[in-house]
Protein backbone atom coordinates (compact mmCIF):
# COMPACT_ATOMS: atom_id res chain seq x y z
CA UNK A 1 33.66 -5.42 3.95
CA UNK A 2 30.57 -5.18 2.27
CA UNK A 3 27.36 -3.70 4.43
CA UNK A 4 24.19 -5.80 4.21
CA UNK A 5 20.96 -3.83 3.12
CA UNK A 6 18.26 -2.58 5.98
CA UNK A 7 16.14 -5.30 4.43
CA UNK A 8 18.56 -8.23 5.54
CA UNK A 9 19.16 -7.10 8.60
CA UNK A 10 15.29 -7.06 9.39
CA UNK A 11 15.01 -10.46 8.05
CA UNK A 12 18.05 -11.43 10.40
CA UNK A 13 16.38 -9.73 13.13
CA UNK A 14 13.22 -11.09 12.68
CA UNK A 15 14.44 -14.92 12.33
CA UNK A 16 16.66 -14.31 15.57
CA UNK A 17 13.60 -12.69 17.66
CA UNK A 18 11.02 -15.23 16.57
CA UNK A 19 13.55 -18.20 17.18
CA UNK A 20 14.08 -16.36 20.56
CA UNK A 21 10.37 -16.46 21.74
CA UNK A 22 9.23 -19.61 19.97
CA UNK A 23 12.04 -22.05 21.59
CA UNK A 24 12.48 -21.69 25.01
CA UNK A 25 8.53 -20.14 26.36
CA UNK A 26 5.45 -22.34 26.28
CA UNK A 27 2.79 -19.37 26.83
CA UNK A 28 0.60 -18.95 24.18
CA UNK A 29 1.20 -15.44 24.03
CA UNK A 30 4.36 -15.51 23.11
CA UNK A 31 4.26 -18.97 20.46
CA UNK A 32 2.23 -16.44 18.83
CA UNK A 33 4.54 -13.65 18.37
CA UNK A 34 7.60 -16.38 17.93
CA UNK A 35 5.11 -18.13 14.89
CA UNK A 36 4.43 -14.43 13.64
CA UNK A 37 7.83 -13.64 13.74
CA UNK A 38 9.04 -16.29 11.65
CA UNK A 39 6.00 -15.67 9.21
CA UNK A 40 7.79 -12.13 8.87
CA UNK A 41 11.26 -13.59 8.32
CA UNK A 42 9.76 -15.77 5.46
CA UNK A 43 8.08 -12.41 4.01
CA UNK A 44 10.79 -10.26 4.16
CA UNK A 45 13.43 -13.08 2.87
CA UNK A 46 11.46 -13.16 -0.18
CA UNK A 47 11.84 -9.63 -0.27
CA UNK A 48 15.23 -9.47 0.15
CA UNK A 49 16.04 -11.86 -2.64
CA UNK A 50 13.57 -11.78 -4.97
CA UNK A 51 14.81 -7.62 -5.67
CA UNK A 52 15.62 -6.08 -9.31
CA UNK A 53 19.51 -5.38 -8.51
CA UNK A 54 19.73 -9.00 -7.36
CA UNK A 55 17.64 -10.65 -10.05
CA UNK A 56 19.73 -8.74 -12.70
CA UNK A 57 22.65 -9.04 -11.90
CA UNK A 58 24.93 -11.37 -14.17
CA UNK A 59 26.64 -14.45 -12.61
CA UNK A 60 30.59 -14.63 -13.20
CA UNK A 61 31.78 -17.82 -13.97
CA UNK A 62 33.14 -18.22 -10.08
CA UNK A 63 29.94 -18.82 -9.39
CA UNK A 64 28.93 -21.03 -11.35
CA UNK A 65 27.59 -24.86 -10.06
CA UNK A 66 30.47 -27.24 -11.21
């Protein structure tokens, strides 16, 4: 099995936490962290995907869109 980088599992973390706090509170305290969270999760995704080892990597044909 293949280990995910630190980077995904920070993005993981940070969707899960700021899902967590935005959902089920209503104080504005913790909307805020729960919106900033998610902010985070967006920033880091891009991070995680837009990196050189995953941009140049070359696509096998089982992964190509039929």
């Amino acid at each position: 099995m293949r280990r995910r980088p630190p980077l995904v599992a920070a993005t993981l973390a940070a969707f899960v936490a700021g899902a967590g706090l935005l959902v089920p509170f209503e104080k504005t305290v913790t909307l805020v962290a729960g919106v900033l969270l998610l902010l985070a999760f967006v920033v880091l995704g891009v991070f995680a995907i837009a990196n050189p080892e995953y941009l140049a990597r070359v696509p096998d044909d089982s992964e190509a869109p039929r």
